[in-house]
N, C-alpha and C. Protein backbone atom coordinates (compact mmCIF):
# COMPACT_ATOMS: atom_id res chain seq x y z
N UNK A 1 154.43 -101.38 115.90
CA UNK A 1 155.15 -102.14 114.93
C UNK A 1 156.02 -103.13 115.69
N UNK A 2 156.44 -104.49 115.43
CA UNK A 2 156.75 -105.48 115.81
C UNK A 2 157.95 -105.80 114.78
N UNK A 3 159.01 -106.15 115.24
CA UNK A 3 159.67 -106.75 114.24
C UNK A 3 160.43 -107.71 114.67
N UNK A 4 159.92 -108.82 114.14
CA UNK A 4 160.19 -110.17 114.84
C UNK A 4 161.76 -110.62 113.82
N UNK A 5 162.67 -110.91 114.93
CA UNK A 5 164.17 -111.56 113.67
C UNK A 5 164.02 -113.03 113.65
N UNK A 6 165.35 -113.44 112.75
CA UNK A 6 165.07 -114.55 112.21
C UNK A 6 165.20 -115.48 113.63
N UNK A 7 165.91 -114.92 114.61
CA UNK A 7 166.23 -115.83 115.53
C UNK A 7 164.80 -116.03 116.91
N UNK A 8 164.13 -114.92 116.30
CA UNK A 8 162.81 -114.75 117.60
C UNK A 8 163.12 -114.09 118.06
N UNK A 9 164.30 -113.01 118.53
CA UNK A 9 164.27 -111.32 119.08
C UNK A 9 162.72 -110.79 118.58
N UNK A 10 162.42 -109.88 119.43
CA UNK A 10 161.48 -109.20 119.24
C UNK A 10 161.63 -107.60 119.59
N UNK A 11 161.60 -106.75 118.40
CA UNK A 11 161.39 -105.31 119.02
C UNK A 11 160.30 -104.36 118.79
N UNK A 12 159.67 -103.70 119.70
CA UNK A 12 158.51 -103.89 119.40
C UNK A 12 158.49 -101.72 119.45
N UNK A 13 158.03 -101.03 118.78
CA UNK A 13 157.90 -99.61 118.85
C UNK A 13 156.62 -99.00 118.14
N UNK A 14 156.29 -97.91 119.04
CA UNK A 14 155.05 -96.83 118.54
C UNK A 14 155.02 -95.69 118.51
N UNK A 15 154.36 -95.14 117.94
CA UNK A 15 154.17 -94.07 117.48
C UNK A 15 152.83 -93.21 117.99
N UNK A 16 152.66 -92.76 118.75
CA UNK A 16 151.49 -91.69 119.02
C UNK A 16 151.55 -90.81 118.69
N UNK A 17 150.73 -90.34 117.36
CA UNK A 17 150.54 -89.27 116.85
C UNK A 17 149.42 -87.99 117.28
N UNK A 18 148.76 -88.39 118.44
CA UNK A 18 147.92 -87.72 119.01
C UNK A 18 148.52 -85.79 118.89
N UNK A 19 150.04 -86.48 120.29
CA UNK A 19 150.29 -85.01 120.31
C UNK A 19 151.43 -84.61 119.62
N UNK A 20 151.77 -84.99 118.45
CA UNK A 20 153.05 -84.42 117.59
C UNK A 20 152.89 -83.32 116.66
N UNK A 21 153.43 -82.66 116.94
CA UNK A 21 153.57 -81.65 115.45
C UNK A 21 153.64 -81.90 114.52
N UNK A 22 153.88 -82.78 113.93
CA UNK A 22 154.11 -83.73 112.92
C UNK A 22 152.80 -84.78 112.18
N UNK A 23 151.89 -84.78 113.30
CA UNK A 23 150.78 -85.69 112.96
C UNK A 23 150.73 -85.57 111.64
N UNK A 24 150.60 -85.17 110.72
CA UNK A 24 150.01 -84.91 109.48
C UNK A 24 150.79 -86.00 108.49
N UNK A 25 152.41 -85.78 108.71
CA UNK A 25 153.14 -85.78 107.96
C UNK A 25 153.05 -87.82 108.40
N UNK A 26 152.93 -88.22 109.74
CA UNK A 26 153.03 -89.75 109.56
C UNK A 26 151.78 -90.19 109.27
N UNK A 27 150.44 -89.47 109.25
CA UNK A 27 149.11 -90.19 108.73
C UNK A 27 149.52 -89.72 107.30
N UNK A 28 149.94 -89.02 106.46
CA UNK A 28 149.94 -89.29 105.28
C UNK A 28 151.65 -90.67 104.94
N UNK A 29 152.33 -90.74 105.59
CA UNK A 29 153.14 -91.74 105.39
C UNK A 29 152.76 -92.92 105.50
N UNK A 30 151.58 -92.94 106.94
CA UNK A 30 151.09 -94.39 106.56
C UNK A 30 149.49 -94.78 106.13
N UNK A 31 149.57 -93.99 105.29
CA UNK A 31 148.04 -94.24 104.36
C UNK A 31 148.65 -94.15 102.87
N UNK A 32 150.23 -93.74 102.71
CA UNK A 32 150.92 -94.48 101.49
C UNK A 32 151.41 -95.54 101.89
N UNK A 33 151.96 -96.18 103.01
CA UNK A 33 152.30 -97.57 102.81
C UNK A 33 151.47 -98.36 102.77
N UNK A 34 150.06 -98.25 103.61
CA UNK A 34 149.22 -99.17 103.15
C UNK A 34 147.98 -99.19 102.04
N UNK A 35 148.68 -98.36 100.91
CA UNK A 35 147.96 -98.29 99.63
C UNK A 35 148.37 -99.65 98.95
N UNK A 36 149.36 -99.77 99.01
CA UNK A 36 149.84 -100.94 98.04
C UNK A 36 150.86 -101.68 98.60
N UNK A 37 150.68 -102.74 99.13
CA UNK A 37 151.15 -103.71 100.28
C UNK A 37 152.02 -105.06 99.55
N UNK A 38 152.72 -105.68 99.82
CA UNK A 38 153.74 -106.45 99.36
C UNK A 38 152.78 -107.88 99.71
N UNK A 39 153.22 -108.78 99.14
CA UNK A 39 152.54 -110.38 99.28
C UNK A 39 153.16 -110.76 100.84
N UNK A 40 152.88 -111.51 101.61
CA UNK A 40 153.27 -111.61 103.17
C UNK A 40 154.23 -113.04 102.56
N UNK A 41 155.99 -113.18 102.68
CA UNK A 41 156.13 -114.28 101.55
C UNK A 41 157.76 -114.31 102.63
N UNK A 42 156.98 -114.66 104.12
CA UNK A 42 158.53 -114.82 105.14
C UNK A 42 159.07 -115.84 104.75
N UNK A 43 160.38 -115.95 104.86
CA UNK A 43 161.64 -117.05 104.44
C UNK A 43 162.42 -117.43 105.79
N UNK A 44 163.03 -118.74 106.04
CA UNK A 44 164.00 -118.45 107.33
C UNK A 44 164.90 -117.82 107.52
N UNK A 45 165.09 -117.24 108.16
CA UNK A 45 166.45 -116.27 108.69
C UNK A 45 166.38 -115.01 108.39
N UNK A 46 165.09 -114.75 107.73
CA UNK A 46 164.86 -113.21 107.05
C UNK A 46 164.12 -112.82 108.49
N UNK A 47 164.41 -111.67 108.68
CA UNK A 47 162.69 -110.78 110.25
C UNK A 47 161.54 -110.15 109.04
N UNK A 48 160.88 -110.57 110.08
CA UNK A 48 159.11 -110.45 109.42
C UNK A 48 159.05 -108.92 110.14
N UNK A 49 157.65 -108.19 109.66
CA UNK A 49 157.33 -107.37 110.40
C UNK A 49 155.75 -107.09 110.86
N UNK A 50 155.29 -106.68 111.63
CA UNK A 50 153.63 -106.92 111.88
C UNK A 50 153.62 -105.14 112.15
N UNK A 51 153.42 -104.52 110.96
CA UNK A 51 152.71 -103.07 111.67
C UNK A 51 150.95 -103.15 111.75
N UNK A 52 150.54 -102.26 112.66
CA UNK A 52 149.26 -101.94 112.76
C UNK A 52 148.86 -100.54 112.90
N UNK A 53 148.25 -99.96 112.25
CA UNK A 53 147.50 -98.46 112.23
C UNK A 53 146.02 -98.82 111.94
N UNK A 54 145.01 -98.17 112.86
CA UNK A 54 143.84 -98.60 113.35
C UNK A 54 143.34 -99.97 113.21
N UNK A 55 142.80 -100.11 112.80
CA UNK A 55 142.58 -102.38 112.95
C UNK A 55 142.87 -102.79 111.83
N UNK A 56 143.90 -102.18 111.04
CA UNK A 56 144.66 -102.65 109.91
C UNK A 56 145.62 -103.76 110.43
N UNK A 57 146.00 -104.92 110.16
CA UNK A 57 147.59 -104.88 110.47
C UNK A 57 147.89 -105.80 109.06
N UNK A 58 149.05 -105.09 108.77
CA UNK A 58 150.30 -105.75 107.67
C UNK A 58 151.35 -106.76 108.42
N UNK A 59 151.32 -107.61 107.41
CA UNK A 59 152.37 -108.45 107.96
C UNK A 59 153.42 -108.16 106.60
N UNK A 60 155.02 -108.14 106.69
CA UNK A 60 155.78 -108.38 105.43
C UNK A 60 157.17 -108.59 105.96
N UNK A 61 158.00 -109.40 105.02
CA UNK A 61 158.86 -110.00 105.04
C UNK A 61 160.40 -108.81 104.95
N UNK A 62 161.14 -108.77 105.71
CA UNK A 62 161.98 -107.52 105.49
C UNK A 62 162.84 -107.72 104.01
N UNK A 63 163.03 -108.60 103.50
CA UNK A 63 163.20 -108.84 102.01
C UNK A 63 162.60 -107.94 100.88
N UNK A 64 160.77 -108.22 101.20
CA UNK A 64 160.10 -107.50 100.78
C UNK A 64 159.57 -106.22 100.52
N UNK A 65 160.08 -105.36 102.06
CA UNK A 65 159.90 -103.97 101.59
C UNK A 65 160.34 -103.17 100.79
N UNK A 66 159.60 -102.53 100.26
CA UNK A 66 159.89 -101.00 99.24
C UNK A 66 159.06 -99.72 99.91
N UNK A 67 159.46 -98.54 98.88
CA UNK A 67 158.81 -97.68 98.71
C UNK A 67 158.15 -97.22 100.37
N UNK A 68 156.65 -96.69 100.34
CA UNK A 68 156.27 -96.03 101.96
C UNK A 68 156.64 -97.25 102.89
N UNK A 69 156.00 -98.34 102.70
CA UNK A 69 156.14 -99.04 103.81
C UNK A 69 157.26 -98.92 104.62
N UNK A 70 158.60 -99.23 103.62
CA UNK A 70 160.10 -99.31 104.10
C UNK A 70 160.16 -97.86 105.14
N UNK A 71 159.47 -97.35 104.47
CA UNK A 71 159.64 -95.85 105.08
C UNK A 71 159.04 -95.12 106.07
N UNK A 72 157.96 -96.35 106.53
CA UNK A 72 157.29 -95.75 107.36
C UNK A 72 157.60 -96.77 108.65
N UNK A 73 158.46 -98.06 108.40
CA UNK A 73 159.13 -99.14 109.25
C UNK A 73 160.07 -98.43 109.90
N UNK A 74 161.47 -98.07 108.68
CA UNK A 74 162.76 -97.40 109.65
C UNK A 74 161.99 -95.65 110.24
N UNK A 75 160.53 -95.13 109.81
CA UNK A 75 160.71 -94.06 110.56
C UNK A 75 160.53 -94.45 112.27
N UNK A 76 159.54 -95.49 112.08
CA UNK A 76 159.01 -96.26 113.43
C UNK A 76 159.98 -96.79 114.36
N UNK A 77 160.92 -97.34 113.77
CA UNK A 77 162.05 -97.69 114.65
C UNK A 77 163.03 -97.10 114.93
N UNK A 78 163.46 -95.51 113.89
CA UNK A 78 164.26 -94.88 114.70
C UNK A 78 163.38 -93.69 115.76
N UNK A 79 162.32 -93.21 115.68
CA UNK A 79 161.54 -92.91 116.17
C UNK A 79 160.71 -92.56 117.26
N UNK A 80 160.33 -94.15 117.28
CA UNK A 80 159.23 -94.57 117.93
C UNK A 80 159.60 -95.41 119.28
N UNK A 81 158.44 -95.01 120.41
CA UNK A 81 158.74 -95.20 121.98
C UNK A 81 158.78 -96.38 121.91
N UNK A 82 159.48 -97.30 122.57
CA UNK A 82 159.63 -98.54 122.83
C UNK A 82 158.98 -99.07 123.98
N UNK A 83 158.74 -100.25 123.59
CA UNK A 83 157.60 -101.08 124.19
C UNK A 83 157.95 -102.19 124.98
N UNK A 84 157.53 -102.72 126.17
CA UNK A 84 158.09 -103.47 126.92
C UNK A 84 157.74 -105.03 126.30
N UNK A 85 158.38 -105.81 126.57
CA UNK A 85 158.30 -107.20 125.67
C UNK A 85 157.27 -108.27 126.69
N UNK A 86 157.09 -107.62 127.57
CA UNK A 86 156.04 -108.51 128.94
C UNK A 86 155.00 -107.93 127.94
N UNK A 87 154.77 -106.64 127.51
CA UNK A 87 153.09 -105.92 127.52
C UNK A 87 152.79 -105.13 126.35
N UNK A 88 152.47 -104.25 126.43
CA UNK A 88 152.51 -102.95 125.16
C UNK A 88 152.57 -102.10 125.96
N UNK A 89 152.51 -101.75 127.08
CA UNK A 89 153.12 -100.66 127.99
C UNK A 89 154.25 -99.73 127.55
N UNK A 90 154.24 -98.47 126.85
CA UNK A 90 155.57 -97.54 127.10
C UNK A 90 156.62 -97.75 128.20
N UNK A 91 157.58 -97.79 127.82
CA UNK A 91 158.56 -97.94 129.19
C UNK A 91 158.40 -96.62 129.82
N UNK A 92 158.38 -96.47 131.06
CA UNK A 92 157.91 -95.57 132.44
C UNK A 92 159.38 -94.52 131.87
N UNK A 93 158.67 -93.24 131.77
CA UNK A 93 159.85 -91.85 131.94
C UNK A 93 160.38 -91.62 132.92
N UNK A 94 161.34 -91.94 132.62
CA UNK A 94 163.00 -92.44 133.71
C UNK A 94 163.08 -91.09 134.30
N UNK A 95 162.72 -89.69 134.07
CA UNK A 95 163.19 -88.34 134.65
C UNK A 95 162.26 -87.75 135.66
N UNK A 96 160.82 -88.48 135.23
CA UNK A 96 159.56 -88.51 135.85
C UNK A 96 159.31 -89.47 137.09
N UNK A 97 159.43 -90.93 136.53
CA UNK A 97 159.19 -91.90 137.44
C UNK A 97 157.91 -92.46 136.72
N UNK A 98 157.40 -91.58 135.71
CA UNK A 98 155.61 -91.91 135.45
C UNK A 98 155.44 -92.76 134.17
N UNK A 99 154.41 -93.65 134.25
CA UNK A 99 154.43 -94.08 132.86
C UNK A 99 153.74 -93.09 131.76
N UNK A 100 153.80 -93.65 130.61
CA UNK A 100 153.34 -92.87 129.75
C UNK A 100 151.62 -92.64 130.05
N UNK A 101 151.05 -91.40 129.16
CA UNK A 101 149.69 -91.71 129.72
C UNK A 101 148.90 -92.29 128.80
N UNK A 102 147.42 -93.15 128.64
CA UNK A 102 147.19 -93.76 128.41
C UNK A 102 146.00 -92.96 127.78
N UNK A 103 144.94 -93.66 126.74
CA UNK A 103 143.54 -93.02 126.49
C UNK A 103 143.29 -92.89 125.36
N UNK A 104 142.54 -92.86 124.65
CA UNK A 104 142.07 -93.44 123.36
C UNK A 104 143.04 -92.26 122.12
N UNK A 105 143.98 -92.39 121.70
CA UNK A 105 144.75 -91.59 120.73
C UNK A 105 145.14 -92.60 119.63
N UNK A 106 145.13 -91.77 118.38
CA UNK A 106 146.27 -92.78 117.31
C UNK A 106 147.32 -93.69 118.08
N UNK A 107 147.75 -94.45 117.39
CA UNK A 107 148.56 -95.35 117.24
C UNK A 107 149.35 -95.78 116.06
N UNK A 108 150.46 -95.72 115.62
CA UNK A 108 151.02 -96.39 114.76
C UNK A 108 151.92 -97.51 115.06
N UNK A 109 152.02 -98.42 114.61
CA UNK A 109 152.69 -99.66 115.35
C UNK A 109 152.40 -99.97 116.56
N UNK A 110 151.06 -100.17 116.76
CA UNK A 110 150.50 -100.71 118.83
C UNK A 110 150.48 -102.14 117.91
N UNK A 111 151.31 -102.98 119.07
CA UNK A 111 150.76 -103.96 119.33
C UNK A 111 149.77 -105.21 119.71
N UNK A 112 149.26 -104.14 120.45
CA UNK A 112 147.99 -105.02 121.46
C UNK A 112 146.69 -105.22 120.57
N UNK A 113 145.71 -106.20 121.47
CA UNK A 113 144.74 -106.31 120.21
C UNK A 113 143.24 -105.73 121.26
N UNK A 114 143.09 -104.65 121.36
CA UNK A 114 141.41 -104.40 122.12
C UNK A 114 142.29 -103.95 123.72
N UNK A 115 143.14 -103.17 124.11
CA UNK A 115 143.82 -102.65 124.67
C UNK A 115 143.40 -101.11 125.09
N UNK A 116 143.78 -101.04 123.58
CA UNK A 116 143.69 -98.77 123.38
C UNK A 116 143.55 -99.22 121.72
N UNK A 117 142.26 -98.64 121.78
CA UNK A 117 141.68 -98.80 120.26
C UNK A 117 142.31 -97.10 119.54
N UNK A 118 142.86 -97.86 118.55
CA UNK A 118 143.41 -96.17 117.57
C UNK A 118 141.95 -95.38 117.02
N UNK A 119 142.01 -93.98 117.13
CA UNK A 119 140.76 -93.57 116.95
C UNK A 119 141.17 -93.27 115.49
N UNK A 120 142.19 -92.59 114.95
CA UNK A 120 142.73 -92.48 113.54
C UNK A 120 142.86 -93.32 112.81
N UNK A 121 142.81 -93.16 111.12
CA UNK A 121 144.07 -93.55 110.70
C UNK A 121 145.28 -92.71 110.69
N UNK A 122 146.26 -93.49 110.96
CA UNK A 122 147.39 -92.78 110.93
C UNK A 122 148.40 -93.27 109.54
């Protein structure tokens, strides 16, 4: 997930649901937000947002959200691993030294386009 502000900040976070306990609970959160999707209707000074779960991607206006979507945005950003603004790279585990590991798993909010293909929906 991407969430671009009005000024061009960019923050960018994901979600790998591969190994969570939880898997269940964000593939059913985001197969309700993208049941019924808002018109893409950005304004200036409002932040847009670009999520993607498998080769879906939504674009919507932060004005615009309701209901799952909204809900599956702030789960992503309080959440979700943060992403370096050079790449889609996980930032490297500071206790480890290692980056994250890599290989064909869900994705919720990846950025990249033909990178690490999501094998789910999530």
């Amino acid at each position: 997930m991407t969430r671009i502000g009005w000024d061009g900040t960019m923050q960018r976070r994901m979600v790998d649901t591969a190994q969570r306990s939880d898997s269940r609970q964000w593939e059913d959160l985001a197969a309700r937000a993208l049941a019924l999707l808002p018109l893409y209707r950005p304004v200036p000074r409002v932040p847009v947002y670009h999520v993607r779960v498998d080769d879906q991607v939504v674009q919507a206006a932060e004005r615009d959200l309701a209901g799952a979507l909204r809900d599956l945005i702030t789960a992503v950003l309080s959440q979700g691993e943060e992403l370096l603004a050079a790449g889609w790279l996980p930032r490297r585990n500071a206790a480890a030294g290692l980056p994250a590991e890599r290989g064909r798993r869900s994705r919720i909010g990846h950025p990249a386009t033909g990178r690490i293909r999501p094998v789910i929906t999530a």
